[in-house]
N, C-alpha and C. Protein backbone atom coordinates (compact mmCIF):
# COMPACT_ATOMS: atom_id res chain seq x y z
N UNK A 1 58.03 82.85 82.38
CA UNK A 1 58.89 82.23 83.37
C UNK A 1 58.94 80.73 83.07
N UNK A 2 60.19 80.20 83.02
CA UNK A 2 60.39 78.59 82.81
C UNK A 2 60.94 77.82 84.25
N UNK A 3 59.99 77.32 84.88
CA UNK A 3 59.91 76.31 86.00
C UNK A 3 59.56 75.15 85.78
N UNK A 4 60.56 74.41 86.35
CA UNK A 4 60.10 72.64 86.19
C UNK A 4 60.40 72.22 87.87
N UNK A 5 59.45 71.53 88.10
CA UNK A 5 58.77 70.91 89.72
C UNK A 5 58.90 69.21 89.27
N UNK A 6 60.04 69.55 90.35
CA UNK A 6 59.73 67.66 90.59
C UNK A 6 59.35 67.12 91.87
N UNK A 7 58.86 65.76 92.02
CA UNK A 7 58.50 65.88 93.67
C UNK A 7 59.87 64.86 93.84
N UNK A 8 60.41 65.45 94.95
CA UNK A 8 61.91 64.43 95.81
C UNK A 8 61.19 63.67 96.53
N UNK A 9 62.13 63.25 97.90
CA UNK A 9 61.52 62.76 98.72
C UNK A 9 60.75 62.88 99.89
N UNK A 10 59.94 62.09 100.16
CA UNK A 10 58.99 61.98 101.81
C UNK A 10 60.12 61.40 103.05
N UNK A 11 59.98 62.57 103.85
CA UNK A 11 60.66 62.12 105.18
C UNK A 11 60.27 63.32 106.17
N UNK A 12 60.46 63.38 107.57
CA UNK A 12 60.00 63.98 108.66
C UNK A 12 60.96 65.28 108.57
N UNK A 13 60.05 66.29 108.76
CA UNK A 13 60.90 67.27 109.16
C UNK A 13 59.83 67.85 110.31
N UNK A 14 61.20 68.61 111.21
CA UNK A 14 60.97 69.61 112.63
C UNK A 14 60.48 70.83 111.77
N UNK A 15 59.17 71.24 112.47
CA UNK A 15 59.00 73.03 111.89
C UNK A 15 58.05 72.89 113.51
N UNK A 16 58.99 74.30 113.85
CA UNK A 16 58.30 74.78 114.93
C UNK A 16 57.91 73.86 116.08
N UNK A 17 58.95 72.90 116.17
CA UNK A 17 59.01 72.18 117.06
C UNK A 17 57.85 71.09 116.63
N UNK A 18 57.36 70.71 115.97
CA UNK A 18 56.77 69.54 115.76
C UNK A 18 57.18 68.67 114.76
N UNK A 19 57.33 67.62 114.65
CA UNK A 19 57.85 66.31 113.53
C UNK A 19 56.35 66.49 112.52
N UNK A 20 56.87 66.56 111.52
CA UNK A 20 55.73 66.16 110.40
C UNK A 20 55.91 65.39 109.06
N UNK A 21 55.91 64.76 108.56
CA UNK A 21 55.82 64.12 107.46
C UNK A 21 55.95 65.04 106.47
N UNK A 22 56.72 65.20 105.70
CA UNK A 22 56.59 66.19 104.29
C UNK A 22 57.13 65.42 103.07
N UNK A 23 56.05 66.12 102.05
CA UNK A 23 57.05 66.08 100.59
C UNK A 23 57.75 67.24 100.03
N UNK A 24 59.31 66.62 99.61
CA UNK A 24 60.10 67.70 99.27
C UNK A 24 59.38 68.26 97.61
N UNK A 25 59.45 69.19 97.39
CA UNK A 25 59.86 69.48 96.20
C UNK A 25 61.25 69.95 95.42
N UNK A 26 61.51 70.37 94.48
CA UNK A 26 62.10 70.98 94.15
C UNK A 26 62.28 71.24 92.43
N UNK A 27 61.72 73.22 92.72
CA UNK A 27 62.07 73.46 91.65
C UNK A 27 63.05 74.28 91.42
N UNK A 28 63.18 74.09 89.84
CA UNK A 28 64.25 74.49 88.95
C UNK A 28 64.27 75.53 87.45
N UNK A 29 64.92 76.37 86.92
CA UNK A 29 64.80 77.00 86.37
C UNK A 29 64.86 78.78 86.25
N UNK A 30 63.97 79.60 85.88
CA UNK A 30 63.87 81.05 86.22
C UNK A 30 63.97 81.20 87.84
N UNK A 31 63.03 80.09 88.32
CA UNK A 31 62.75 80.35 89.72
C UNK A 31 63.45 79.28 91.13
N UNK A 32 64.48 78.82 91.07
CA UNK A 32 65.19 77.78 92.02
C UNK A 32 65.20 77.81 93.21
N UNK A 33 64.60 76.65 94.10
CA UNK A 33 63.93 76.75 95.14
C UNK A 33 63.60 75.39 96.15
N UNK A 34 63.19 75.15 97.24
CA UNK A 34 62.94 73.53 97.62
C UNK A 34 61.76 74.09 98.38
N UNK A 35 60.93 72.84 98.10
CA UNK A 35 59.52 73.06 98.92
C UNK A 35 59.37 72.25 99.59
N UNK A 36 58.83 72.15 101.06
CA UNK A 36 57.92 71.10 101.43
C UNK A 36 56.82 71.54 102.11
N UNK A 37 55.88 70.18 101.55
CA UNK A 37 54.70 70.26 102.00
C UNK A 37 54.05 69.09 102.83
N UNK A 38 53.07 69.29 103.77
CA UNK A 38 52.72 68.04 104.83
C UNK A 38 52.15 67.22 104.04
N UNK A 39 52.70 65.73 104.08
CA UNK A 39 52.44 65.09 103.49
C UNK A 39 50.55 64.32 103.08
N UNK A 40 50.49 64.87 104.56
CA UNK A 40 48.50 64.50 104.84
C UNK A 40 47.81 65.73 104.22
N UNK A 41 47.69 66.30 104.79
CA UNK A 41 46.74 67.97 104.52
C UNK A 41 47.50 68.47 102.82
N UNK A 42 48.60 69.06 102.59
CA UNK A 42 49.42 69.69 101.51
C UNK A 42 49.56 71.28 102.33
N UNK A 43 49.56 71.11 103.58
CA UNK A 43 49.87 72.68 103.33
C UNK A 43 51.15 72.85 104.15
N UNK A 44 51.57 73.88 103.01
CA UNK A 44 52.96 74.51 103.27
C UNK A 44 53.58 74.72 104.00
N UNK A 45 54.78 74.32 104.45
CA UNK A 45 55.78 73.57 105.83
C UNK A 45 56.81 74.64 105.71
N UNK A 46 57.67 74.30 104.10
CA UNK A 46 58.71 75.33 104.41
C UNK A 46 59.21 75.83 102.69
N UNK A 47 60.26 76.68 102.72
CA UNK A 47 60.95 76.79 102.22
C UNK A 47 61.94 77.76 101.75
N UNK A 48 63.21 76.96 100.82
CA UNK A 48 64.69 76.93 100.82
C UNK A 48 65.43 77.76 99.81
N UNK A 49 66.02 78.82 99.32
CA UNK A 49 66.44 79.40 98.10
C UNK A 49 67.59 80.12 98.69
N UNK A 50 68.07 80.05 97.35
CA UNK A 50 69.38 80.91 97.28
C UNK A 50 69.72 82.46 97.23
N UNK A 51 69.53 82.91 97.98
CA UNK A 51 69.83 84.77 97.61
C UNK A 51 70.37 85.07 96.42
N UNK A 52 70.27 86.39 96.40
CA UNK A 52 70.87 87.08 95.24
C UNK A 52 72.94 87.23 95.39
N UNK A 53 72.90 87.41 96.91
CA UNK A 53 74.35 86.89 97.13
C UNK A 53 75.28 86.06 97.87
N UNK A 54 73.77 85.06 97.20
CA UNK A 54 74.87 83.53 97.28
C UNK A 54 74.10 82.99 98.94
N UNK A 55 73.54 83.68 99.83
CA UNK A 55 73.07 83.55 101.10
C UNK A 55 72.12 82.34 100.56
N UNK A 56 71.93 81.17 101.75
CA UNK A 56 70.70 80.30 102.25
C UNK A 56 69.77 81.00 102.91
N UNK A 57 68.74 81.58 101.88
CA UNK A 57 67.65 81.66 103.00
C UNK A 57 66.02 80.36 103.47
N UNK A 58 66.05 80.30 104.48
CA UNK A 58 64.95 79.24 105.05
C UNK A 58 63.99 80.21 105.58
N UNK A 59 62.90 79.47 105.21
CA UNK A 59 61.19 80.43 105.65
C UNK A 59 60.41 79.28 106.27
N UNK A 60 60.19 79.06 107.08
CA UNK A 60 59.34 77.83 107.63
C UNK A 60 57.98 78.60 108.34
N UNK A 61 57.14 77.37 108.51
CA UNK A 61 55.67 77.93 108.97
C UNK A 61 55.66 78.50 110.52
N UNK A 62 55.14 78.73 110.90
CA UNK A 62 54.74 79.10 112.71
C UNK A 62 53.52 78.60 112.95
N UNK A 63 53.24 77.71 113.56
CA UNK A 63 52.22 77.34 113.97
C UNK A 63 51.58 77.91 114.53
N UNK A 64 50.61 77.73 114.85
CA UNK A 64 49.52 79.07 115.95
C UNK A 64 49.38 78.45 117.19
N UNK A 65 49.29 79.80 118.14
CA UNK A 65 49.60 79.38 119.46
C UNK A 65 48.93 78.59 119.86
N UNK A 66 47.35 78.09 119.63
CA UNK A 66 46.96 77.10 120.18
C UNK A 66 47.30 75.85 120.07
N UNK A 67 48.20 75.78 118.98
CA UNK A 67 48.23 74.46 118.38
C UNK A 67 49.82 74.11 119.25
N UNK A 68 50.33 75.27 119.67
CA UNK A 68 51.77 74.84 120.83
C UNK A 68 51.28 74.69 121.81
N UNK A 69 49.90 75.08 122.26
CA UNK A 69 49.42 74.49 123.30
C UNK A 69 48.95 73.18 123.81
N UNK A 70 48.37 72.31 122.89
CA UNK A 70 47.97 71.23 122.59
C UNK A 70 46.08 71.35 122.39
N UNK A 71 46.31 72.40 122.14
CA UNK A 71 44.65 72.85 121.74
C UNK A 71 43.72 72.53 120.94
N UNK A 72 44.68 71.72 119.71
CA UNK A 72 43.68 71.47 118.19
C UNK A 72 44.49 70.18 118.41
């Protein structure tokens, strides 16, 4: 498989109702795709690809219920 990862840019994105800081990625190649990740921790926020027909699909995280609670 031939993938090349570049990092885009840092800016806030909404997942699951909270603002977070992320870095975009985006790769290219066999596998075409956009990533982001929280810019503090690195863990996985969301991401962006193209279907097989032509559809946007988006996958974003869910936070856990305690954490919509104000628990953690």
């Amino acid at each position: 498989m031939n993938v090349t990862t570049v990092e885009s840019a840092t800016r806030d994105l909404s997942i699951d109702g909270r603002t977070v800081n992320a870095k975009h990625y985006k790769m290219s190649g066999d596998a075409e795709r956009d990533l982001w990740y929280d810019s503090k921790t690195g863990v996985w926020l969301k991401m962006k690809l193209e279907g097989s027909d032509g559809s946007i699909i988006e996958i974003e995280r869910d936070w856990a219920p305690v954490w919509k609670r104000g628990l953690l």
